[in-house]
N, C-alpha and C. Protein backbone atom coordinates (compact mmCIF):
# COMPACT_ATOMS: atom_id res chain seq x y z
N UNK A 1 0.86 -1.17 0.00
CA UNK A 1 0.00 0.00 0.00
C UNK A 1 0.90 1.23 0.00
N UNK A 2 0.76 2.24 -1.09
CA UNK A 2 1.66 3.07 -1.06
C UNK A 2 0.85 4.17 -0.09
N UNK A 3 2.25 5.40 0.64
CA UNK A 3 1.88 5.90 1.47
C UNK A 3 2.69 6.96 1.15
N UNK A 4 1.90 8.42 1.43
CA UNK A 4 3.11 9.75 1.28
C UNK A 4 4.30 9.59 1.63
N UNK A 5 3.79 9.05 2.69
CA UNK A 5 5.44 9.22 3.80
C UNK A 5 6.37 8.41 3.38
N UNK A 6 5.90 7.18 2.24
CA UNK A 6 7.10 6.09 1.58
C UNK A 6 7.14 6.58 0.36
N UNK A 7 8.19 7.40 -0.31
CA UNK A 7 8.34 7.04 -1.61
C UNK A 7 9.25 5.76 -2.00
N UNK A 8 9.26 5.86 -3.30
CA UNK A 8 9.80 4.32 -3.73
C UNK A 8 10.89 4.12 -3.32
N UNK A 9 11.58 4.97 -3.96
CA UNK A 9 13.14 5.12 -3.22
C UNK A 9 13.70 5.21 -2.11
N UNK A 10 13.40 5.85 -0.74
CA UNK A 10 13.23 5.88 0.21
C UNK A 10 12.76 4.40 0.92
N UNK A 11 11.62 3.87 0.46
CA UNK A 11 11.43 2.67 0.72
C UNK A 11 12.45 1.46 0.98
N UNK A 12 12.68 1.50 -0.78
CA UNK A 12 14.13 0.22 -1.06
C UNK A 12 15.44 0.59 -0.69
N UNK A 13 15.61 1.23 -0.10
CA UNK A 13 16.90 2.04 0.27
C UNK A 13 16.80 1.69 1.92
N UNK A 14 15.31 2.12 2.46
CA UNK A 14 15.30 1.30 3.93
C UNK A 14 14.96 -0.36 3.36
N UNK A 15 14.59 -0.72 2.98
CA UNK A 15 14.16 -2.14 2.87
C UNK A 15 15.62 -2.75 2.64
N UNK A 16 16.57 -2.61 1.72
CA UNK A 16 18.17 -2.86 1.34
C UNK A 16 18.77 -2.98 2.91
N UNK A 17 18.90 -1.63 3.50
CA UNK A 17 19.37 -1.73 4.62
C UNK A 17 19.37 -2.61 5.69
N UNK A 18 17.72 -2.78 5.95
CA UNK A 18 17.40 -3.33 6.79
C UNK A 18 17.64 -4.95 6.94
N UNK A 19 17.75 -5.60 5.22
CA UNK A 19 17.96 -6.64 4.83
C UNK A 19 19.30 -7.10 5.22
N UNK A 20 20.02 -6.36 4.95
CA UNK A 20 21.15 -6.24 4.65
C UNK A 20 22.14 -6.34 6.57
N UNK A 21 21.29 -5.61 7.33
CA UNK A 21 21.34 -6.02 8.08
C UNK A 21 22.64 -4.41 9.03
N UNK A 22 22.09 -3.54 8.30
CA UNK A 22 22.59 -1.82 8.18
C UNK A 22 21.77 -1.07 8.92
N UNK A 23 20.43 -1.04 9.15
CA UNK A 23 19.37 -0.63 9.09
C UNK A 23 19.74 -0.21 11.22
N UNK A 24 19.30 0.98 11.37
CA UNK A 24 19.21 1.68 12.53
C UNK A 24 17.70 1.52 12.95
N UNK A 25 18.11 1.67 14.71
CA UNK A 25 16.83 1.23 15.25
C UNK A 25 15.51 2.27 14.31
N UNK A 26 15.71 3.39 14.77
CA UNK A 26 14.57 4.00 13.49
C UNK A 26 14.23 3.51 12.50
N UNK A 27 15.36 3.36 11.49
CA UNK A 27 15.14 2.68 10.47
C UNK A 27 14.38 1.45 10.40
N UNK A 28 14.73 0.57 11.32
CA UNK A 28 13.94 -0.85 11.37
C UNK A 28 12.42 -0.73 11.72
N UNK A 29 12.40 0.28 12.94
CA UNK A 29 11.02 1.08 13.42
C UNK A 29 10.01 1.06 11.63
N UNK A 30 10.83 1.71 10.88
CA UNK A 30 9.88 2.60 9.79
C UNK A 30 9.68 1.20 9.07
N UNK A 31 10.79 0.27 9.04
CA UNK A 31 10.48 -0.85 7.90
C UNK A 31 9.25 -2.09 8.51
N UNK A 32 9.09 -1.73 9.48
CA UNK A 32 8.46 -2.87 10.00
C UNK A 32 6.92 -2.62 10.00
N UNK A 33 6.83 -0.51 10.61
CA UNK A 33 5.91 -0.08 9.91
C UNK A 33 5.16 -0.50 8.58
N UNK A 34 5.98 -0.30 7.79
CA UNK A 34 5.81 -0.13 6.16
C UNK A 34 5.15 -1.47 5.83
N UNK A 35 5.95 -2.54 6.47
CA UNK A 35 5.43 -3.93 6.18
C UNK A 35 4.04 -4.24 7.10
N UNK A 36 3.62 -3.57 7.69
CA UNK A 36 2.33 -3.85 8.61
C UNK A 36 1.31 -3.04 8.12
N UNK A 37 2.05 -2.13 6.64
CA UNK A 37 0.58 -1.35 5.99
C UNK A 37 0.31 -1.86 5.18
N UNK A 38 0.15 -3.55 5.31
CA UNK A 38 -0.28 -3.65 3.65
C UNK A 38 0.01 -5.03 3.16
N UNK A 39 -0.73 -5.82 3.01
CA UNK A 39 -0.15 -7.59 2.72
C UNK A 39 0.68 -7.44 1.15
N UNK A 40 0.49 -6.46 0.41
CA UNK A 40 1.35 -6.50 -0.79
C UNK A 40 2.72 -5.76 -0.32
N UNK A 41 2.82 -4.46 0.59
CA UNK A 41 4.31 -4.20 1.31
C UNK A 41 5.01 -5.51 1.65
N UNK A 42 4.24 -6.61 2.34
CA UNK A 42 4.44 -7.18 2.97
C UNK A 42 5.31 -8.77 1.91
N UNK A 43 4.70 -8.76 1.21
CA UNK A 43 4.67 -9.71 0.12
C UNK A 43 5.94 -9.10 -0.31
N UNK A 44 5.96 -7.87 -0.95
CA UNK A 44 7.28 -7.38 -2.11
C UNK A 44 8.60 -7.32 -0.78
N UNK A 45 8.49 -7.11 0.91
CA UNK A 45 9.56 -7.23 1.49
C UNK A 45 9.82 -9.28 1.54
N UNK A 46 9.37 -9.76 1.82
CA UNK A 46 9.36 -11.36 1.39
C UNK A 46 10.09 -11.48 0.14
N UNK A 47 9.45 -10.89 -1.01
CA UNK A 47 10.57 -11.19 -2.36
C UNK A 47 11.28 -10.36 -2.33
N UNK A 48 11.81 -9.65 -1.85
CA UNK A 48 13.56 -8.81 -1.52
C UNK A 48 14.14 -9.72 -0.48
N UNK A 49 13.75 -9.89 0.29
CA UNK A 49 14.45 -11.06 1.43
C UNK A 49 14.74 -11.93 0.63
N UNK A 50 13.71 -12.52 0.52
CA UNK A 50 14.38 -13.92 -0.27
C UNK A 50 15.47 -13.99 -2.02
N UNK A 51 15.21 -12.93 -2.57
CA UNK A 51 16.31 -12.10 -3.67
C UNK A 51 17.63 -12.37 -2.69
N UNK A 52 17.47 -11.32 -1.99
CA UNK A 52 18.76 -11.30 -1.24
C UNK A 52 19.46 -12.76 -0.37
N UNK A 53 18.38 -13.42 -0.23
CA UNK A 53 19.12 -14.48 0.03
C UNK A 53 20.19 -15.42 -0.64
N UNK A 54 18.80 -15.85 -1.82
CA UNK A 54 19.04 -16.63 -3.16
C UNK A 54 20.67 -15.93 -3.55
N UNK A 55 20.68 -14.67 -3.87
CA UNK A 55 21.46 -14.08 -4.15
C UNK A 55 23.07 -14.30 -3.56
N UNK A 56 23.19 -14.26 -2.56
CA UNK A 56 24.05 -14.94 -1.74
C UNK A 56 24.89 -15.72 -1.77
N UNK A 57 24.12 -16.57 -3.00
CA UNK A 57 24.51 -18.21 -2.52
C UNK A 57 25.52 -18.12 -4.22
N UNK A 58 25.23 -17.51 -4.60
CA UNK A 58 26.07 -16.93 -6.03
C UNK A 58 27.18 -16.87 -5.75
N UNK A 59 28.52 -17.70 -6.75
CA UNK A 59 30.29 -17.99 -6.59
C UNK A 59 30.81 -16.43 -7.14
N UNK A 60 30.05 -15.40 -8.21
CA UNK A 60 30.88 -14.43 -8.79
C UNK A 60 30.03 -13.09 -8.20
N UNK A 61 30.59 -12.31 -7.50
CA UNK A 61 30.23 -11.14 -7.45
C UNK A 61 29.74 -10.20 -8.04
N UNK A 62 30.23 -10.43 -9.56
CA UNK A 62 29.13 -9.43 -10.82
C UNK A 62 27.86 -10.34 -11.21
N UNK A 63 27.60 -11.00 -11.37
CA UNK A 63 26.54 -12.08 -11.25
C UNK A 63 25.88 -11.85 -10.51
N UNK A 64 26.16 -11.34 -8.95
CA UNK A 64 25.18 -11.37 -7.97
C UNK A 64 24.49 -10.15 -8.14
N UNK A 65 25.59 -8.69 -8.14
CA UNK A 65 25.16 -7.76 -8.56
C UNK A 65 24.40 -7.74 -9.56
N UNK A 66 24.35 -8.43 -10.94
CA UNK A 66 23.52 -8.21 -12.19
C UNK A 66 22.01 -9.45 -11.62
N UNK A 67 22.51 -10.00 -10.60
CA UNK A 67 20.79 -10.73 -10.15
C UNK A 67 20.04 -9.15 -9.70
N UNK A 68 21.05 -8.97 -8.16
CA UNK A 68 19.99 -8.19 -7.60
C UNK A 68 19.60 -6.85 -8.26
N UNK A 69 20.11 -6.52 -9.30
CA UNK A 69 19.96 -5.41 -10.48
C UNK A 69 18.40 -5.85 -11.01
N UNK A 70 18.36 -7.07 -11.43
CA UNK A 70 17.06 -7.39 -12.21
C UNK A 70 16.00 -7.67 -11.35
N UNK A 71 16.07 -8.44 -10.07
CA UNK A 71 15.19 -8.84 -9.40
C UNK A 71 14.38 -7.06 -8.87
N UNK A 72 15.95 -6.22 -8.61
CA UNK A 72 14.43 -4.97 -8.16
C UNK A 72 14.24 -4.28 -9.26
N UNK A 73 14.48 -4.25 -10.52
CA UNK A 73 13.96 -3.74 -11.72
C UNK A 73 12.46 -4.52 -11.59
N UNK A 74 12.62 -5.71 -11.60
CA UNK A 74 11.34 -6.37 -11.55
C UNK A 74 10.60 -6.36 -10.84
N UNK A 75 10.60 -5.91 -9.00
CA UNK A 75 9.76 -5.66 -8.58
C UNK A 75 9.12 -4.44 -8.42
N UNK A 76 10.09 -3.63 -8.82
CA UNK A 76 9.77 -2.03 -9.24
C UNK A 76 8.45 -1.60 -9.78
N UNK A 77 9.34 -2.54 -10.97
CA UNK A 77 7.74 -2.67 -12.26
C UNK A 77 6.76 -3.08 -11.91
N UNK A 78 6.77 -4.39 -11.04
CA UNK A 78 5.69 -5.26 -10.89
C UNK A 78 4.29 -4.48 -10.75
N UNK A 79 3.23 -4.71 -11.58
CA UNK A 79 1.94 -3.76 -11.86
C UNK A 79 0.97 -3.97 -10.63
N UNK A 80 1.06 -5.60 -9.58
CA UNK A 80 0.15 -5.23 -8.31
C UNK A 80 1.13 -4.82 -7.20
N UNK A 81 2.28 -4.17 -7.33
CA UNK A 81 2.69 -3.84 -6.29
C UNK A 81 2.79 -1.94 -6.12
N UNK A 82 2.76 -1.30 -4.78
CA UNK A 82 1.95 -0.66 -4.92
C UNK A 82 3.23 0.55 -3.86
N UNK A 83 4.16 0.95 -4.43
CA UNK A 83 5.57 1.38 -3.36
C UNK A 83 5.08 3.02 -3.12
């Protein structure tokens, strides 16, 4: 569910972080928010988690980078998701 207070960018930039495991108590505050407004927030942080997991498990470092390049191009786009 998109919300003033989330733009897109702002969003995946806390959502990255937080994944990632960067993310400040505020920060985690707002992401956990974000994911409790909305079973599709909730859904598109599930397929970034699990991106980032999958991702992981990748032997070449530009490879991983050119996954997680496409996976959030793709959820960017994705037409029921709603940032």
């Amino acid at each position: 569910m998109y919300s003033p207070m989330y733009d897109k960018d702002a969003i995946e930039l806390l959502l990255t972080k937080y994944i990632t495991g960067n993310a400040d108590s505020d920060e985690t505050r707002m992401v956990k928010d974000w994911i409790a407004r909305g079973e599709e927030n909730a859904r598109h942080f599930q397929e970034l988690e699990l991106s980032w997991e999958l991702s992981r498990s990748f032997p070449n470092e530009n490879k991983v980078q050119e996954a997680r390049n496409k996976i959030h191009k793709a959820l960017l786009n994705h037409p029921d998701l709603n940032l």
